[in-house]
N, C-alpha and C. Protein backbone atom coordinates (compact mmCIF):
# COMPACT_ATOMS: atom_id res chain seq x y z
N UNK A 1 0.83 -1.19 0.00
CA UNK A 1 0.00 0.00 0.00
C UNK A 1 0.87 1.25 0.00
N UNK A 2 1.89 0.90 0.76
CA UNK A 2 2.64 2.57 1.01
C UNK A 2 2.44 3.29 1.88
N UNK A 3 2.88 4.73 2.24
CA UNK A 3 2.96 5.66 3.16
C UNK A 3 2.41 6.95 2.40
N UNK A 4 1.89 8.04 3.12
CA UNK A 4 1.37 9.07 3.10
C UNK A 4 2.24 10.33 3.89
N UNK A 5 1.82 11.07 3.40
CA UNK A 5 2.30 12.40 4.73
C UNK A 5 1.27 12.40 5.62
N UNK A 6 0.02 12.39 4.99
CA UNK A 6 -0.91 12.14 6.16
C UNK A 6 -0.66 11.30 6.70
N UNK A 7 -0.04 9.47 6.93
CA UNK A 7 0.55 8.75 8.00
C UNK A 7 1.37 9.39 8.89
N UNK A 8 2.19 10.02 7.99
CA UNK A 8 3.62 10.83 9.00
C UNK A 8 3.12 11.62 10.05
N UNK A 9 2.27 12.25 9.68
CA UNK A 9 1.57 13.05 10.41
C UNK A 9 0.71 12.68 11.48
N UNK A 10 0.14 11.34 11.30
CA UNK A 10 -0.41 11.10 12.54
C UNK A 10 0.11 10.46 13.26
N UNK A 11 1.07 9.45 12.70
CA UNK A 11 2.08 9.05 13.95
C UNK A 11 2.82 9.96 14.51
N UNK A 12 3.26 11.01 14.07
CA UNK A 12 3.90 11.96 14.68
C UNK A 12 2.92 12.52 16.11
N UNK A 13 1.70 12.90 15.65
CA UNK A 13 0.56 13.73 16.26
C UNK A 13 0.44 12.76 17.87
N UNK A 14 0.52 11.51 17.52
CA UNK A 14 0.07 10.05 18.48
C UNK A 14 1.35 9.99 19.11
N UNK A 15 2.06 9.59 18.54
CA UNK A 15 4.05 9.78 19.43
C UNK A 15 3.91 11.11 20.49
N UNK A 16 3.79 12.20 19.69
CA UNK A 16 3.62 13.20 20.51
C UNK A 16 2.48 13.39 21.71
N UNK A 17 1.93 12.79 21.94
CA UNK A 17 0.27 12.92 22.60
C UNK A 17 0.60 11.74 23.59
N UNK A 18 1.88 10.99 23.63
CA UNK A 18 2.31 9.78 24.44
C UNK A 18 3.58 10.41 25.03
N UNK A 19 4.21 11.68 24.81
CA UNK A 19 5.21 12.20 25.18
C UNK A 19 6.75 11.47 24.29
N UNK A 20 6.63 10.74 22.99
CA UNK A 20 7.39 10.63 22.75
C UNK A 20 7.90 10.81 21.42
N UNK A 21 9.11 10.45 20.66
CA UNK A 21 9.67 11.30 19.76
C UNK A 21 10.22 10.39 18.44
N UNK A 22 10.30 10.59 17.33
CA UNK A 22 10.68 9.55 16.23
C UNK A 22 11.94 9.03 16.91
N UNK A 23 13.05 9.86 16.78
CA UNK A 23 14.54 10.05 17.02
C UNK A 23 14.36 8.63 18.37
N UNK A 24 15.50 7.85 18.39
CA UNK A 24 15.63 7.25 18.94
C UNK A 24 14.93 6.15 19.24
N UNK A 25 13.70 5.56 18.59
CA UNK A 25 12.91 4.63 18.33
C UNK A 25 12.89 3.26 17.66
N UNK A 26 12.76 2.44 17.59
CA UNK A 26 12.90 1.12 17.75
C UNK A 26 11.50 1.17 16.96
N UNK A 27 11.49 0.64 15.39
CA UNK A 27 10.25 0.60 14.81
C UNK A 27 10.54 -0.95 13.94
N UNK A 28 9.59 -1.26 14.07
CA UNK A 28 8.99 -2.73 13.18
C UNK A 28 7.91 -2.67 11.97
N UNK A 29 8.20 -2.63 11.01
CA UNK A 29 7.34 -2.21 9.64
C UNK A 29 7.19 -3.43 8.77
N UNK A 30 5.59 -3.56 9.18
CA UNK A 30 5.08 -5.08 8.22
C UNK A 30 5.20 -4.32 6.99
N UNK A 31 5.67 -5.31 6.09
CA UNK A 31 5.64 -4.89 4.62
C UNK A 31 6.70 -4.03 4.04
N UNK A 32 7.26 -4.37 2.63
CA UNK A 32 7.99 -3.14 2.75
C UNK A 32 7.43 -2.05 1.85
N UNK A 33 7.47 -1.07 2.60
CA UNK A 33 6.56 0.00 2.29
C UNK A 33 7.50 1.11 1.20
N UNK A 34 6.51 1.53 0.84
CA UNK A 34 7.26 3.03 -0.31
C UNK A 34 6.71 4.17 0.38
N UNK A 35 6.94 5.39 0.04
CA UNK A 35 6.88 6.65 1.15
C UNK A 35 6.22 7.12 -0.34
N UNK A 36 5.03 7.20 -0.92
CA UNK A 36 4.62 7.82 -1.67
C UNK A 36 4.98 9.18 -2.26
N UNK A 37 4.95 10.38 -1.28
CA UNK A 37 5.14 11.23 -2.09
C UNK A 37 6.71 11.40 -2.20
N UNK A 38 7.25 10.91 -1.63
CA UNK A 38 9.07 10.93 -1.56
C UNK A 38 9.54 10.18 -2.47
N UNK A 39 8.59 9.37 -2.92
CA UNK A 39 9.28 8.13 -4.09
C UNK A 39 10.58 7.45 -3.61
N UNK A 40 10.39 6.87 -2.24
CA UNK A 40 11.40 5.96 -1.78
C UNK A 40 11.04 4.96 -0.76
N UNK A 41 11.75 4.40 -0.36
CA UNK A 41 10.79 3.23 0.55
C UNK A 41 11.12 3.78 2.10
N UNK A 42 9.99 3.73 2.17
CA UNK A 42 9.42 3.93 3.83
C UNK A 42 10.62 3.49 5.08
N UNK A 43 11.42 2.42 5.27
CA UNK A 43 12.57 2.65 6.10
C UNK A 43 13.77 3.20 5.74
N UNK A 44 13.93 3.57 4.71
CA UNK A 44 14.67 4.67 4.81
C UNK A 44 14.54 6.17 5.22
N UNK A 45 12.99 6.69 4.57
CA UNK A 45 12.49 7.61 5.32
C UNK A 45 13.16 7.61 6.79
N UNK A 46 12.36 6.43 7.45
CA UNK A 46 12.06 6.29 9.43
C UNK A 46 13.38 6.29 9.04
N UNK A 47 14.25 5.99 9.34
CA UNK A 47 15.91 5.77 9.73
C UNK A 47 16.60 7.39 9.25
N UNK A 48 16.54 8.19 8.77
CA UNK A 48 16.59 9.29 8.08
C UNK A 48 15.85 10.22 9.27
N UNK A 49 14.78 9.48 9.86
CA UNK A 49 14.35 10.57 11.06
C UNK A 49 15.28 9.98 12.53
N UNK A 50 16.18 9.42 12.39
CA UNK A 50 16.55 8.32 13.91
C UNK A 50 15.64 7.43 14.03
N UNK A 51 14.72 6.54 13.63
CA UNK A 51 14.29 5.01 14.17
C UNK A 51 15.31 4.18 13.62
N UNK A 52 15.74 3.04 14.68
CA UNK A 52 15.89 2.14 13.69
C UNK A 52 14.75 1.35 13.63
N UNK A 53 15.27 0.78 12.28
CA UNK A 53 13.53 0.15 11.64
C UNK A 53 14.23 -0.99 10.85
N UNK A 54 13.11 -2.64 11.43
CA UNK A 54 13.25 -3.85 10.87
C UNK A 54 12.29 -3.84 9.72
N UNK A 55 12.13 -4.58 9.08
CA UNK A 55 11.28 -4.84 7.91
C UNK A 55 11.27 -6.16 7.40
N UNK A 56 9.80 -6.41 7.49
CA UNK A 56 8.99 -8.42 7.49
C UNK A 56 8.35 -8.23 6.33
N UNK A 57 8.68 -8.44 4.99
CA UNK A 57 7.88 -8.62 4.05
C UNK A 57 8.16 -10.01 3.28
N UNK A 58 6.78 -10.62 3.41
CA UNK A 58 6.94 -12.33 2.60
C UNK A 58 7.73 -12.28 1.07
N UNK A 59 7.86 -11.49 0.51
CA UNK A 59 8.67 -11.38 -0.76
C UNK A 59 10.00 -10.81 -0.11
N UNK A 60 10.23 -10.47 0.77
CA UNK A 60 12.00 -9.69 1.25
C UNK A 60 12.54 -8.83 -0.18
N UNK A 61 11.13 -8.14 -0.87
CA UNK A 61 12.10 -7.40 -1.39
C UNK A 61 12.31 -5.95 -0.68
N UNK A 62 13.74 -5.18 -1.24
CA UNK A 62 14.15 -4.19 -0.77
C UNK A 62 14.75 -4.34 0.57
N UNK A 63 14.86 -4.38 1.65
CA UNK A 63 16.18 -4.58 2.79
C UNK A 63 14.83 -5.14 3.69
N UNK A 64 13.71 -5.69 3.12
CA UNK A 64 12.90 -6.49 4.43
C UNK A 64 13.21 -7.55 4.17
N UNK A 65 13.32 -8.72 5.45
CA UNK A 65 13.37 -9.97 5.89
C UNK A 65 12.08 -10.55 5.42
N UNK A 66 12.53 -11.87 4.73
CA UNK A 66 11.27 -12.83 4.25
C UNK A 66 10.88 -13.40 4.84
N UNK A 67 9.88 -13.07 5.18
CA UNK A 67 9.34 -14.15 6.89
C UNK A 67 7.43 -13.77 6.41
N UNK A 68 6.96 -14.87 6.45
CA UNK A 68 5.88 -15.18 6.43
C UNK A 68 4.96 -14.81 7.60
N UNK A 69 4.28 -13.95 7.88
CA UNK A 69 3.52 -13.27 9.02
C UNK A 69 2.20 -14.29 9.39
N UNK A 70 1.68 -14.63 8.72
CA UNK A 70 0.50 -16.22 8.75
C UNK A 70 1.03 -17.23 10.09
N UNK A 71 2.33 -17.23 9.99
CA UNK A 71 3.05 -18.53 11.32
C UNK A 71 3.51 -17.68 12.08
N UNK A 72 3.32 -18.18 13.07
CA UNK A 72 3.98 -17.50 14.50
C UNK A 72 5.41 -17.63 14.74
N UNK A 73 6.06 -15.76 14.54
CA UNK A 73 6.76 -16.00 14.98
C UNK A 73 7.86 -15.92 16.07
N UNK A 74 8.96 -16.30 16.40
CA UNK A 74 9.84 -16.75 17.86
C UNK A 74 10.89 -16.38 17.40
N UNK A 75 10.92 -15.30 17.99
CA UNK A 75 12.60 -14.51 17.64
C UNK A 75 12.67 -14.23 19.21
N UNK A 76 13.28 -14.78 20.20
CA UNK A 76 13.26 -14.14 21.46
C UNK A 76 14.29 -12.89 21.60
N UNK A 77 14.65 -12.64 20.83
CA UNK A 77 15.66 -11.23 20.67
C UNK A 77 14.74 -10.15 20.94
N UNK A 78 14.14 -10.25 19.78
CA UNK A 78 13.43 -9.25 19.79
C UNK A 78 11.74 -9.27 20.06
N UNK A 79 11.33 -10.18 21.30
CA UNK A 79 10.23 -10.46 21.83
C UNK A 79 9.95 -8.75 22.45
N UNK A 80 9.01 -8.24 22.48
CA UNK A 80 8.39 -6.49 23.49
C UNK A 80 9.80 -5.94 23.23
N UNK A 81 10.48 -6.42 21.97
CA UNK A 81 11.49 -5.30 21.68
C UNK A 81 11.20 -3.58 21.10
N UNK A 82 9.89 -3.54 20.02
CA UNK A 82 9.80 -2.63 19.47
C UNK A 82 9.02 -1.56 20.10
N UNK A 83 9.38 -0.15 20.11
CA UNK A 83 8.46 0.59 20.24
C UNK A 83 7.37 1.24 19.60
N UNK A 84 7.39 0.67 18.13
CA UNK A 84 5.80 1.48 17.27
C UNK A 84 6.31 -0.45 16.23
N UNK A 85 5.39 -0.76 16.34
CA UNK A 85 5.39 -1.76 14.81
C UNK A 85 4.11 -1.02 14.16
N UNK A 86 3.92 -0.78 12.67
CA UNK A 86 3.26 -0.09 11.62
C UNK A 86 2.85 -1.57 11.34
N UNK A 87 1.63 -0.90 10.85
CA UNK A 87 1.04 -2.03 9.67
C UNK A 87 -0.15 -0.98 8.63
N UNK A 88 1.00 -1.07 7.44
CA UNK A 88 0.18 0.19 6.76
C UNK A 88 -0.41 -0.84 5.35
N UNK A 89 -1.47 -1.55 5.80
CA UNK A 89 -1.69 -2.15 5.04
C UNK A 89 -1.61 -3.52 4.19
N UNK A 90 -0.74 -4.02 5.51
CA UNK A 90 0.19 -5.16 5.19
C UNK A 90 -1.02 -6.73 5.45
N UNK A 91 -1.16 -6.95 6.65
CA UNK A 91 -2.38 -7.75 7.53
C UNK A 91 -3.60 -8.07 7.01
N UNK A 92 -3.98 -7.51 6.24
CA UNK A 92 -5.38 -7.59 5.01
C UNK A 92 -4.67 -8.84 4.07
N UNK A 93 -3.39 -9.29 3.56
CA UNK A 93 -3.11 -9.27 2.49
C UNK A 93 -2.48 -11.40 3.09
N UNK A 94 -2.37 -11.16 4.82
CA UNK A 94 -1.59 -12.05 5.09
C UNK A 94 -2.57 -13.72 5.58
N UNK A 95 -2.43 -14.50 4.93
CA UNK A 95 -3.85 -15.53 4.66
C UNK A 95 -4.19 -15.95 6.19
N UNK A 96 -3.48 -15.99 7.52
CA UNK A 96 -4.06 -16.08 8.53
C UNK A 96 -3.55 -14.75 9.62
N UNK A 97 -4.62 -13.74 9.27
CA UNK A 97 -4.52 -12.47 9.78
C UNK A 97 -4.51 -12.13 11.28
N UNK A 98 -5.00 -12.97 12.28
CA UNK A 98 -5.05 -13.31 13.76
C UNK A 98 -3.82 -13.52 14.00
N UNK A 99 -2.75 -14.24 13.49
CA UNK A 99 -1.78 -14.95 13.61
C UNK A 99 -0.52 -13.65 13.24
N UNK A 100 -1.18 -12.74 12.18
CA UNK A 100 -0.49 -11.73 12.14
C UNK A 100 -0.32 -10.86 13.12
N UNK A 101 -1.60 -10.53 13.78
CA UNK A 101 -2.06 -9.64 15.07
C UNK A 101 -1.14 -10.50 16.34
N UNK A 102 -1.32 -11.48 16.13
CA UNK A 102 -0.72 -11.60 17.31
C UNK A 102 1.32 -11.91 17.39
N UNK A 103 1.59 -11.74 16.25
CA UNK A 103 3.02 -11.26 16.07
C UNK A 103 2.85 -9.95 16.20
N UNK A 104 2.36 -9.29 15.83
CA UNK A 104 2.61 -7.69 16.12
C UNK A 104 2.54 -6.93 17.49
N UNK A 105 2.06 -8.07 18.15
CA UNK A 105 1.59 -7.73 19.68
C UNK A 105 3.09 -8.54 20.33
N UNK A 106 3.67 -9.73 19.66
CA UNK A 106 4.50 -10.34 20.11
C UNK A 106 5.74 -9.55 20.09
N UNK A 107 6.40 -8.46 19.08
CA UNK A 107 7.11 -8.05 18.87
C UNK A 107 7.55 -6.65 19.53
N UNK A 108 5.84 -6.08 19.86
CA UNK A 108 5.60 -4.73 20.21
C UNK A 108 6.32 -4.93 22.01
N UNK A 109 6.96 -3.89 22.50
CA UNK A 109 7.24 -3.60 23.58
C UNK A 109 6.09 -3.20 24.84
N UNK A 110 6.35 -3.35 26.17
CA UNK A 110 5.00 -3.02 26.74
C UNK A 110 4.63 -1.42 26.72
N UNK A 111 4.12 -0.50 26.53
CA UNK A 111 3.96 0.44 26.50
C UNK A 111 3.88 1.22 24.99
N UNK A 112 4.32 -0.09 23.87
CA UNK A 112 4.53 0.66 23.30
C UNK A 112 3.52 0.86 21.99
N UNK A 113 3.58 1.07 20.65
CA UNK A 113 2.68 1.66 20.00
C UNK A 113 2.28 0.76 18.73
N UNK A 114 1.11 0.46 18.59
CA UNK A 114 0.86 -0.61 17.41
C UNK A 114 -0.26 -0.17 16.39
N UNK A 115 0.63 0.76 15.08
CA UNK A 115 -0.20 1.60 14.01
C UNK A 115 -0.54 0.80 13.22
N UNK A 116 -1.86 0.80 13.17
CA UNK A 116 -2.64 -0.02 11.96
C UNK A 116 -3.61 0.98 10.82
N UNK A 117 -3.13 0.42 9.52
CA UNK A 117 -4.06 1.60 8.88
C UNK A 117 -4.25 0.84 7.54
N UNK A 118 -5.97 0.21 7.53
CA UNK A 118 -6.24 -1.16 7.18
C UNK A 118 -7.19 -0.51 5.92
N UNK A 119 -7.68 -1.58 5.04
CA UNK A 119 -9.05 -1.41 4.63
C UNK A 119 -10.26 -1.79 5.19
N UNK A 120 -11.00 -0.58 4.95
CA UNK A 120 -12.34 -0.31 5.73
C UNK A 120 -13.12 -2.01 5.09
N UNK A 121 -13.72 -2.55 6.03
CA UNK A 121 -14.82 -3.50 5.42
C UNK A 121 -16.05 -3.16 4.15
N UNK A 122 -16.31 -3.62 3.23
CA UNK A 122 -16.88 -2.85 2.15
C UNK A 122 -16.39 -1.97 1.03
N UNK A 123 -14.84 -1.82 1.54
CA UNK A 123 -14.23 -0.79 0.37
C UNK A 123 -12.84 -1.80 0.17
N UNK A 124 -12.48 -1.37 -1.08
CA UNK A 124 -11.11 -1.90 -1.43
C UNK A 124 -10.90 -3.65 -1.85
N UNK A 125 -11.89 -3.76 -2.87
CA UNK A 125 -12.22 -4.76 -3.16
C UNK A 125 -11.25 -5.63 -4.87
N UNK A 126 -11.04 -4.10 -5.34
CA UNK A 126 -10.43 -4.25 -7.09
C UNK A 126 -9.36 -4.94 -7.08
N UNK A 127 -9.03 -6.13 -7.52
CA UNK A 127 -7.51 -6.60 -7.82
C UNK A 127 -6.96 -7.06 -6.63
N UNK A 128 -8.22 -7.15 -5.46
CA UNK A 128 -6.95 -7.45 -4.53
C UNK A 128 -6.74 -9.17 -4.48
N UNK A 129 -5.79 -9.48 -3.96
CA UNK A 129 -5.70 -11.38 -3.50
C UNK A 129 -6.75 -12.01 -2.86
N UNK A 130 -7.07 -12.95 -2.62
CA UNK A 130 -7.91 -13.56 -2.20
C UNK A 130 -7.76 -13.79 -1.04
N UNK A 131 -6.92 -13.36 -0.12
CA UNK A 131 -6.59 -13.91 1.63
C UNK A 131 -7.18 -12.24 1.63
N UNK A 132 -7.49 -11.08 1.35
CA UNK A 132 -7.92 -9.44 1.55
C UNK A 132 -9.00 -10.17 2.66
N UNK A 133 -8.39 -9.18 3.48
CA UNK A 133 -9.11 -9.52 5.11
C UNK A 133 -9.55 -7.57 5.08
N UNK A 134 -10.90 -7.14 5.87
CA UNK A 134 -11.03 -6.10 5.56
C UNK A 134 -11.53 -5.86 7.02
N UNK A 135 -11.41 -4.76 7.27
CA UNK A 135 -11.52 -4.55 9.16
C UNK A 135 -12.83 -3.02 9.66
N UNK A 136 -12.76 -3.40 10.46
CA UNK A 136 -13.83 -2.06 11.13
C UNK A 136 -13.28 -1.84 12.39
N UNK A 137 -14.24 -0.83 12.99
CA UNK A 137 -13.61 -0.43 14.52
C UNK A 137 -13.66 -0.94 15.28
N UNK A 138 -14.95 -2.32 15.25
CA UNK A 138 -15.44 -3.03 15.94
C UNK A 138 -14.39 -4.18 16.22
N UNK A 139 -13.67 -4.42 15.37
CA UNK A 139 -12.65 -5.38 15.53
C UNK A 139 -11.48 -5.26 16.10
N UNK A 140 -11.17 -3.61 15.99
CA UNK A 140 -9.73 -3.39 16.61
C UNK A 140 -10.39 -3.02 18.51
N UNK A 141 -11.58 -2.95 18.39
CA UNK A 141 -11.94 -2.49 19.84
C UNK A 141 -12.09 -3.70 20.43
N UNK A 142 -12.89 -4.79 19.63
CA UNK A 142 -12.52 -6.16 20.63
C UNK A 142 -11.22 -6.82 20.59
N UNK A 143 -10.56 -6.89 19.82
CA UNK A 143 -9.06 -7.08 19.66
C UNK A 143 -8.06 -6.74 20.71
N UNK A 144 -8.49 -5.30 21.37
CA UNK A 144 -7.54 -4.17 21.85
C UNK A 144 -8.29 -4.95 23.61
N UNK A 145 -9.32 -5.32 23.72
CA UNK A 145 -10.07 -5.51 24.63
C UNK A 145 -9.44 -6.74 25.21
N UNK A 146 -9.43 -7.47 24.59
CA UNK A 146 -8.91 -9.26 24.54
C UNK A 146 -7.31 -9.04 24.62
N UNK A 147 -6.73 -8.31 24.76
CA UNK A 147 -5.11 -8.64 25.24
C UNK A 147 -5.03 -7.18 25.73
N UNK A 148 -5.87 -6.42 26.50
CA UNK A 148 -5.36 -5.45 27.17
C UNK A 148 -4.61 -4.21 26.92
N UNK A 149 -5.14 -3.64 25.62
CA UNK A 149 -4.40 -2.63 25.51
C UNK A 149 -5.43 -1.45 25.04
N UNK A 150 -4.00 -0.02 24.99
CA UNK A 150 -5.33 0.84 25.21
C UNK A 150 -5.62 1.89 23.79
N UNK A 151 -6.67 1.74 23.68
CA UNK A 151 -7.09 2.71 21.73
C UNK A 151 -6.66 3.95 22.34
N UNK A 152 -5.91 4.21 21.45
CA UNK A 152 -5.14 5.68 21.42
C UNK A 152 -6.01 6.26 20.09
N UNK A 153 -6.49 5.83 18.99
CA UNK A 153 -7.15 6.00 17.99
C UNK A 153 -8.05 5.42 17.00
N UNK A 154 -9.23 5.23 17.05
CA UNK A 154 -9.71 4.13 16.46
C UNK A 154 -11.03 4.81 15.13
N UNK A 155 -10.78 4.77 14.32
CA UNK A 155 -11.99 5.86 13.42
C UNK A 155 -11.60 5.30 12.00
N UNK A 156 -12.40 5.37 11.46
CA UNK A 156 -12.50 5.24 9.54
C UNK A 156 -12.11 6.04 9.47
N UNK A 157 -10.95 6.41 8.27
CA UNK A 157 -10.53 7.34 7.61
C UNK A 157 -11.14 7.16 5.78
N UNK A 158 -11.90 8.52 5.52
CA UNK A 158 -12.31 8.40 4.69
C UNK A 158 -11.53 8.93 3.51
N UNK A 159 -11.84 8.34 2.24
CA UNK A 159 -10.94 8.37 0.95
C UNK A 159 -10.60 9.86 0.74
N UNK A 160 -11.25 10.99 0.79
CA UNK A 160 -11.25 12.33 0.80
C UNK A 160 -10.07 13.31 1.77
N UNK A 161 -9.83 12.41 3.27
CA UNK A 161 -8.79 12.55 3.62
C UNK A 161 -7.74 11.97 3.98
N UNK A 162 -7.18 11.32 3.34
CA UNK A 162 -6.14 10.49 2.74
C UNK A 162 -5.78 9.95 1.61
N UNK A 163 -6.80 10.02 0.48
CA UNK A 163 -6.87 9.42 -0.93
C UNK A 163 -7.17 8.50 -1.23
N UNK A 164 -8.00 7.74 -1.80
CA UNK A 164 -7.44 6.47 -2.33
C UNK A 164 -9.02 5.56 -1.43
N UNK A 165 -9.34 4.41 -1.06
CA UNK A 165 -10.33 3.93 -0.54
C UNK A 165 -10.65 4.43 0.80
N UNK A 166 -11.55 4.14 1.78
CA UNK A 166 -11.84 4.33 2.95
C UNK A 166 -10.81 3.17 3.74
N UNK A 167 -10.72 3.56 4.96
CA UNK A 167 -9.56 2.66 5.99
C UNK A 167 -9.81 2.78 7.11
N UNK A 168 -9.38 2.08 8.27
CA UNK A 168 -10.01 1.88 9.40
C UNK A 168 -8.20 2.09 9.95
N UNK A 169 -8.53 3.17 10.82
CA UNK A 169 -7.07 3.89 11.16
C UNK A 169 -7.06 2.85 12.89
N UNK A 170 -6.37 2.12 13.66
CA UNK A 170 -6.31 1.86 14.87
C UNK A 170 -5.26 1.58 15.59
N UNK A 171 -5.00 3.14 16.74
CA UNK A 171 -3.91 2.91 17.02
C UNK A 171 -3.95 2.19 18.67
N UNK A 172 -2.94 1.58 18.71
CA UNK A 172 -3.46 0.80 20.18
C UNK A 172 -2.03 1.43 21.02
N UNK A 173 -2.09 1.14 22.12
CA UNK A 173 -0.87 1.14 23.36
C UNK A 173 -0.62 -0.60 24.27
N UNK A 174 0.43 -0.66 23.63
CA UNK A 174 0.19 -2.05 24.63
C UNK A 174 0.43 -2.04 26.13
């Protein structure tokens, strides 16, 4: 899917509203992402601001690790290592999507920040794969409910402000 300035912007807005700062951050990025209007890929951006930033994409192209998000996985290195893991779109796409959620929770640090910015249920249907898992608020609120963590942001973002289909923005705190 890619990155936005409007993403930048709200993780920035949410970092800030938690008292904390790109610079020096520990980020985990499902997928490897492109930074749309920069025309470059998304961890270079984050690393360019101070995160360092891993990258899990099932194809490993561009400097992400090929690792299949569907199986659980056991890296005890980096178990509540990260402080923000992103998922800009990635989790819709991955054929057992629970299994994804709960690596992202596995990876995420306690306190720390888990950006999801999905397709809305009902929209975003054209061309996509056949595992397209599509989400609402209702899901990230029982989700967030069932392992204890807390909605820092949970709302549809509609195509008008951000571009492109409707999305279900949910940011959690673990």
């Amino acid at each position: 899917m890619g990155i936005r300035n409007f993403d930048i912007n709200i993780m920035q807005n949410i970092l800030s509203s938690q008292n904390l700062e790109f610079s020096g951050l520990k980020m985990l990025q499902l997928g490897d992402q492109m930074y749309r209007e920069k025309k470059i890929r998304a961890k270079k951006h984050f690393e360019d601001m101070g995160l360092f930033v891993l990258s899990i994409d099932i194809n490993g192209q561009g400097e992400s690790l090929p690792i299949d998000l569907s199986k659980p996985i056991n890296w005890p290195q980096y178990k509540g290592y990260f402080d923000i893991v992103t998922n800009f779109g990635t989790s819709e796409h991955v054929s057992d999507h629970m299994t994804c959620f709960e690596n992202i929770y596995y990876f995420c640090k306690n306190g720390g920040i888990m950006y999801n910015l999905v397709p809305r249920e009902g929209c975003w249907n054209k061309g996509c794969h056949k595992h397209a898992h599509k989400y609402n608020t209702e899901f990230f609120k029982s989700w967030a409910g069932e392992h204890f963590c807390t909605i820092l942001e949970n709302r549809v973002v509609d195509s008008k402000e951000r571009f492109r289909d409707d999305m279900v923005l949910a940011v959690l705190r673990k």
